[in-house]
N, C-alpha and C. Protein backbone atom coordinates (compact mmCIF):
# COMPACT_ATOMS: atom_id res chain seq x y z
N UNK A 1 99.89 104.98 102.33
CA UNK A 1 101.05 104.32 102.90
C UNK A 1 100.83 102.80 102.83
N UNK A 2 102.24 102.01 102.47
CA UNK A 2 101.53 100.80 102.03
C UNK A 2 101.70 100.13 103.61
N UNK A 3 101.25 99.05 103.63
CA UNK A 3 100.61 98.00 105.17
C UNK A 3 101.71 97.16 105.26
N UNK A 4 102.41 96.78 105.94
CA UNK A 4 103.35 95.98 106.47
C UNK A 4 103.35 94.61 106.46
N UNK A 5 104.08 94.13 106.25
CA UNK A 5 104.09 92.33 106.22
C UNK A 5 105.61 92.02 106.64
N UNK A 6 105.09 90.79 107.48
CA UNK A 6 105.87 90.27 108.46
C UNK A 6 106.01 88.45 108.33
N UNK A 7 107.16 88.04 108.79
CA UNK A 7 107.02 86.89 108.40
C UNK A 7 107.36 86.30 109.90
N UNK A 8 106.41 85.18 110.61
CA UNK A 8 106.72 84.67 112.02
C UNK A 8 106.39 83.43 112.73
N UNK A 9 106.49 82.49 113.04
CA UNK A 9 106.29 81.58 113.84
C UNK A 9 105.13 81.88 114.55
N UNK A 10 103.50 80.95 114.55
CA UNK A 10 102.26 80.70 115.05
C UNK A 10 103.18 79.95 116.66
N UNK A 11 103.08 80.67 117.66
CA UNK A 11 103.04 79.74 118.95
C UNK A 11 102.16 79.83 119.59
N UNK A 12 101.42 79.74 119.47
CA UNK A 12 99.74 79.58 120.15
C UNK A 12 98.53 79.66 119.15
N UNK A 13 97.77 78.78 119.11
CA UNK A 13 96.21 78.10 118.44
C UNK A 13 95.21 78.18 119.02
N UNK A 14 95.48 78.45 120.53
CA UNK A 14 93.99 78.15 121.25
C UNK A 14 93.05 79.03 121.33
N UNK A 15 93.30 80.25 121.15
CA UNK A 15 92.07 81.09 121.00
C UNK A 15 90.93 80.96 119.35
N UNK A 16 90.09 81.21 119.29
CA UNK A 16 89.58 81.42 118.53
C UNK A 16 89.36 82.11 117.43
N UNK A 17 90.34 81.65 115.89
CA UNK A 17 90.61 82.76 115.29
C UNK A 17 91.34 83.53 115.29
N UNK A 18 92.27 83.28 116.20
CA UNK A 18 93.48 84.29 116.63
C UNK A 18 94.58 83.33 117.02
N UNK A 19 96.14 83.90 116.26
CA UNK A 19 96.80 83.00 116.14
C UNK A 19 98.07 84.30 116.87
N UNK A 20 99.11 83.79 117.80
CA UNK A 20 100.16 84.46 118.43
C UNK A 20 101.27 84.46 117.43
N UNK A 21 101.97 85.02 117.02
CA UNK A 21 102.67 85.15 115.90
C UNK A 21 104.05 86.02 116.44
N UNK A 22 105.37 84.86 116.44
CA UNK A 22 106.65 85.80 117.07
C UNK A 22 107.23 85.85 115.72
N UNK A 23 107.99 87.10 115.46
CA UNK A 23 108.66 87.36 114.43
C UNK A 23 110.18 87.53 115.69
N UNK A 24 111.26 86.75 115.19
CA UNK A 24 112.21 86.93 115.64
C UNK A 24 113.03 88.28 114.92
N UNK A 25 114.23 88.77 115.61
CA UNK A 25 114.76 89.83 114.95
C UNK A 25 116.20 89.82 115.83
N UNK A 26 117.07 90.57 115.09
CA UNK A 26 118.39 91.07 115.88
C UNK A 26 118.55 92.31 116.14
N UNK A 27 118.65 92.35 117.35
CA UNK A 27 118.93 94.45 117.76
C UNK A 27 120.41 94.57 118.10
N UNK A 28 120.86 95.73 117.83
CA UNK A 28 122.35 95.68 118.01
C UNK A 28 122.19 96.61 119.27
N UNK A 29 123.15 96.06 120.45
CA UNK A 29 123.09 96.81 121.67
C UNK A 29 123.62 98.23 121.33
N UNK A 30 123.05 99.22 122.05
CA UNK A 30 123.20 101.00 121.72
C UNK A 30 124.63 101.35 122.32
N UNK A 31 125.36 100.26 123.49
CA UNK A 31 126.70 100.69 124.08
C UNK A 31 127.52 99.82 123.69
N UNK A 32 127.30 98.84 123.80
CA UNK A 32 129.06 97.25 123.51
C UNK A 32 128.81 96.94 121.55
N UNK A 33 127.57 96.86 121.10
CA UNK A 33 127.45 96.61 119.65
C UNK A 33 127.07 95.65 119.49
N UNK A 34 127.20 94.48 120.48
CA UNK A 34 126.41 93.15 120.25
C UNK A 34 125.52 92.29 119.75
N UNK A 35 125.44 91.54 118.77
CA UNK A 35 124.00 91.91 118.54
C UNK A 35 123.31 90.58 119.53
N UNK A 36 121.62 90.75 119.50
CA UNK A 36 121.09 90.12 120.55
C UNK A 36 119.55 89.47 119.69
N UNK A 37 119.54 88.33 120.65
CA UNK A 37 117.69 88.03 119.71
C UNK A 37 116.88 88.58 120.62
N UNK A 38 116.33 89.11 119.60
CA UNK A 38 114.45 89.65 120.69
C UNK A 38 113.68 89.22 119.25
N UNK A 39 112.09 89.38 120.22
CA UNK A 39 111.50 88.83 119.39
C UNK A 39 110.30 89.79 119.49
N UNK A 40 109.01 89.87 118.35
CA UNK A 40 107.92 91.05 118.58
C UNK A 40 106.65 89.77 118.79
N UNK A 41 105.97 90.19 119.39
CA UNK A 41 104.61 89.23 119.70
C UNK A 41 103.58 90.05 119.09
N UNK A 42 102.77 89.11 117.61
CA UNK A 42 101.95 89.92 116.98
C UNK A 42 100.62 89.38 117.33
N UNK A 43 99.51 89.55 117.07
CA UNK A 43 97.88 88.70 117.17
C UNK A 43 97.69 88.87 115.88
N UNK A 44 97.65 88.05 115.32
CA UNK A 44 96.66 87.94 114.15
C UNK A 44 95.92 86.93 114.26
N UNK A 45 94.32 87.62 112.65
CA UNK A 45 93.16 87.31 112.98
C UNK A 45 93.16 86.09 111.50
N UNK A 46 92.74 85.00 112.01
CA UNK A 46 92.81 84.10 111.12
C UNK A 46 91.03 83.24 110.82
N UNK A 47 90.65 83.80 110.06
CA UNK A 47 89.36 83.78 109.31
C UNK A 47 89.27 82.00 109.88
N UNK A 48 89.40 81.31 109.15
CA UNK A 48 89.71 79.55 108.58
C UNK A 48 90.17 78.58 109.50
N UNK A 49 90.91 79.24 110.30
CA UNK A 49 91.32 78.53 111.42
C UNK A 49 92.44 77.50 110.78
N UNK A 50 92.96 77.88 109.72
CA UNK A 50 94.13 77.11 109.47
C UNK A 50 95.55 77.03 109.51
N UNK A 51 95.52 77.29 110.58
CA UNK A 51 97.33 77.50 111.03
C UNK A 51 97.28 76.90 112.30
N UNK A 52 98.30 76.27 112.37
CA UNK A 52 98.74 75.72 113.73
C UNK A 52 99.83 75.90 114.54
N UNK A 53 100.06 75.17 115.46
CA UNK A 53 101.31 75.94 116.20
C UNK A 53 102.64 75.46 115.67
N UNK A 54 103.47 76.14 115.46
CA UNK A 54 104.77 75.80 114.95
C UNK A 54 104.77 76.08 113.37
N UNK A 55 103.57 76.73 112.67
CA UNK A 55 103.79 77.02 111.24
C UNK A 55 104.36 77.86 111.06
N UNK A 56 105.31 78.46 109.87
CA UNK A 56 105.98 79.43 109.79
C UNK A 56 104.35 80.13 108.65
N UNK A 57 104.26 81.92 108.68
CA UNK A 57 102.93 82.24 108.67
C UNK A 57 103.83 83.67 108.02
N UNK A 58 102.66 84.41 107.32
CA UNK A 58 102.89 85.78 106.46
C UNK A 58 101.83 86.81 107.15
N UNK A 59 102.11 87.70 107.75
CA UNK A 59 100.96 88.55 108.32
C UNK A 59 101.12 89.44 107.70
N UNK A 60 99.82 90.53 107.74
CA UNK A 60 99.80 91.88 107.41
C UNK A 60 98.96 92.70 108.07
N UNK A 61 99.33 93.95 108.30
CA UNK A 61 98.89 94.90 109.17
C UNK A 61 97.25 95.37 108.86
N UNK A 62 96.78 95.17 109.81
CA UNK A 62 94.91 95.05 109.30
C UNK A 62 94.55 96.58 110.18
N UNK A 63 93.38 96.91 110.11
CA UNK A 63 92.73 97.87 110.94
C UNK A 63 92.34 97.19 112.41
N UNK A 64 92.15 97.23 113.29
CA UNK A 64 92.47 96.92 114.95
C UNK A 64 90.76 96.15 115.02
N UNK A 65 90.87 94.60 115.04
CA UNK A 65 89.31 94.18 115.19
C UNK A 65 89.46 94.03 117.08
N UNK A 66 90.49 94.09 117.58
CA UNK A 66 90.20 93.88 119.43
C UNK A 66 91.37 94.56 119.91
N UNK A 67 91.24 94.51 121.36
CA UNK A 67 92.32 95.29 122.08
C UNK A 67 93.84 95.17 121.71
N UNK A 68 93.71 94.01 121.02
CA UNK A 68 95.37 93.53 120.80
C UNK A 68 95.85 92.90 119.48
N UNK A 69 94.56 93.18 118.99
CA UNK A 69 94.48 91.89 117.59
C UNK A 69 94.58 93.13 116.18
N UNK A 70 95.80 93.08 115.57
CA UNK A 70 96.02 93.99 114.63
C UNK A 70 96.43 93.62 113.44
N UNK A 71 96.67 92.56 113.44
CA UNK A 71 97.22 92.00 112.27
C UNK A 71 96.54 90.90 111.38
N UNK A 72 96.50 89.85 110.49
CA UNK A 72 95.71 89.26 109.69
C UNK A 72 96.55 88.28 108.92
N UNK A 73 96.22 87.19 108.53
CA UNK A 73 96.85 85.89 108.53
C UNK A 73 96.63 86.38 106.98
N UNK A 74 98.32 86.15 105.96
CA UNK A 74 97.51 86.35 104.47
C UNK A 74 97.88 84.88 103.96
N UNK A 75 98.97 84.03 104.50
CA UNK A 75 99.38 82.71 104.16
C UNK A 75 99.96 81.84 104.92
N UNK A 76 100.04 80.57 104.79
CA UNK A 76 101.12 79.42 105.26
C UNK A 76 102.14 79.78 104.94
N UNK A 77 103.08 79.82 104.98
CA UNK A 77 104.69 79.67 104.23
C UNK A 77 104.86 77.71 104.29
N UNK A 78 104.94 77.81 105.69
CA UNK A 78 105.32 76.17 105.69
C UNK A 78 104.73 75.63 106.79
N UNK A 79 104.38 74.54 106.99
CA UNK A 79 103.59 73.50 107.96
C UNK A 79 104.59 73.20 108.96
N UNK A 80 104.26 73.14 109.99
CA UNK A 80 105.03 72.66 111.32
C UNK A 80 105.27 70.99 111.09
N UNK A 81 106.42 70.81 111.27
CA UNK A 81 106.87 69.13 111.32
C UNK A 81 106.99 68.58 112.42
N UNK A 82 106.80 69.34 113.92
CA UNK A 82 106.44 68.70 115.10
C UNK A 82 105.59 67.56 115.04
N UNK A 83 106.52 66.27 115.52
CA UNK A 83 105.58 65.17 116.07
C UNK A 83 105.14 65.46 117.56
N UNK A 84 104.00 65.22 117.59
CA UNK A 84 103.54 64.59 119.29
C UNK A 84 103.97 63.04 119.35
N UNK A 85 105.12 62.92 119.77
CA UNK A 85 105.24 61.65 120.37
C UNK A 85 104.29 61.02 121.61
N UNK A 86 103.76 61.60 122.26
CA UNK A 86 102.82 61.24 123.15
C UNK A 86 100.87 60.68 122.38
N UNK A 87 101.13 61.08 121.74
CA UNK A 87 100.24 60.92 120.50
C UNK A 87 100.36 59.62 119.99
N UNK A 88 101.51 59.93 119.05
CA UNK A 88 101.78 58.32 118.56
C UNK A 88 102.10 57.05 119.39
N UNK A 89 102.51 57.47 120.90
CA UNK A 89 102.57 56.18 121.37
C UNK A 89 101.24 55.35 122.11
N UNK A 90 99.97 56.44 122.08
CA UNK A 90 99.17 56.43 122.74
C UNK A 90 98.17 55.62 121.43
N UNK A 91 98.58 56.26 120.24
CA UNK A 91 97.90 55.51 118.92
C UNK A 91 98.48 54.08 118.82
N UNK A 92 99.91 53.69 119.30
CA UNK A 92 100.63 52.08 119.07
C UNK A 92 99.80 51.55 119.90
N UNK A 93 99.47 52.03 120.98
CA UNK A 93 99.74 50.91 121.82
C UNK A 93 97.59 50.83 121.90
N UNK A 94 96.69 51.46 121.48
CA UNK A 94 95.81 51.19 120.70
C UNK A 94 95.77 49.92 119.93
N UNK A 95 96.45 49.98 118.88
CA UNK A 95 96.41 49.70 118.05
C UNK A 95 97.17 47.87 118.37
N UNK A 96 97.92 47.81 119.15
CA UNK A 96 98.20 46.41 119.50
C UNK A 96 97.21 45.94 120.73
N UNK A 97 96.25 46.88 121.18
CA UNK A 97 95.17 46.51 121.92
C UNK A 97 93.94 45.42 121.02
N UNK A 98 94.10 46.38 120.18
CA UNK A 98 93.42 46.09 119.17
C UNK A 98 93.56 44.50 117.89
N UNK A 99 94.44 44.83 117.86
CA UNK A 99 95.17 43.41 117.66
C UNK A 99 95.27 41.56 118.49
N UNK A 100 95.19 42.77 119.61
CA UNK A 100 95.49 41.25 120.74
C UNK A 100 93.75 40.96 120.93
N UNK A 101 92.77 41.96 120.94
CA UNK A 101 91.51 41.39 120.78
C UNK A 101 90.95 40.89 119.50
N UNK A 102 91.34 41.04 118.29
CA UNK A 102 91.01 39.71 117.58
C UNK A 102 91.82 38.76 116.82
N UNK A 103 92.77 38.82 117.80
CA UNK A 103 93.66 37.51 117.75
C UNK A 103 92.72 36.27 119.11
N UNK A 104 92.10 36.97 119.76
CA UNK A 104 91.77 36.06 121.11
C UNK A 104 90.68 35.12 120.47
């Protein structure tokens, strides 16, 4: 039987090697017909540690390495374009620190 692949949004990095992975989806309600977003929460196991949060990511169904961790990182699709603005303003204003001491 062939192994499943899924395509989903990394929202969480902080564990080790293990990346949270939502695949969004539409279910059509069973009484009115509606349709609705839900989403599946996968674990996959990411060797490299190269994915971050907000990447769009390709999983595939692995043999079970932990209680919850079933799945396996096979690619990037695309890089997250999230700025940390708190980041960059914390790097400006560095950086004109920096400035004003060897201007003195």
């Amino acid at each position: 039987m062939p192994k499943k692949v899924a395509i989903g949004i990394v929202t969480s990095d902080k564990m080790a090697k293990t990346r949270r992975v939502e695949i969004p989806r539409l279910v059509k309600h069973p009484k009115y017909g509606k349709y609705m977003r839900s989403k599946t929460i996968c674990y996959a196991h990411d060797e490299k540690e190269e994915s971050g949060e907000g990447d769009t990511v390709e999983i595939i169904e692995a043999t079970p390495r932990s209680k919850m961790k079933r799945w396996e990182l096979v690619r990037i699709i695309e890089k997250s374009k999230i700025v940390d603005v708190a980041a960059l303003r914390a790097a400006a204003k560095a950086q004109e620190a920096a400035e004003k001491a060897t201007s003195e």
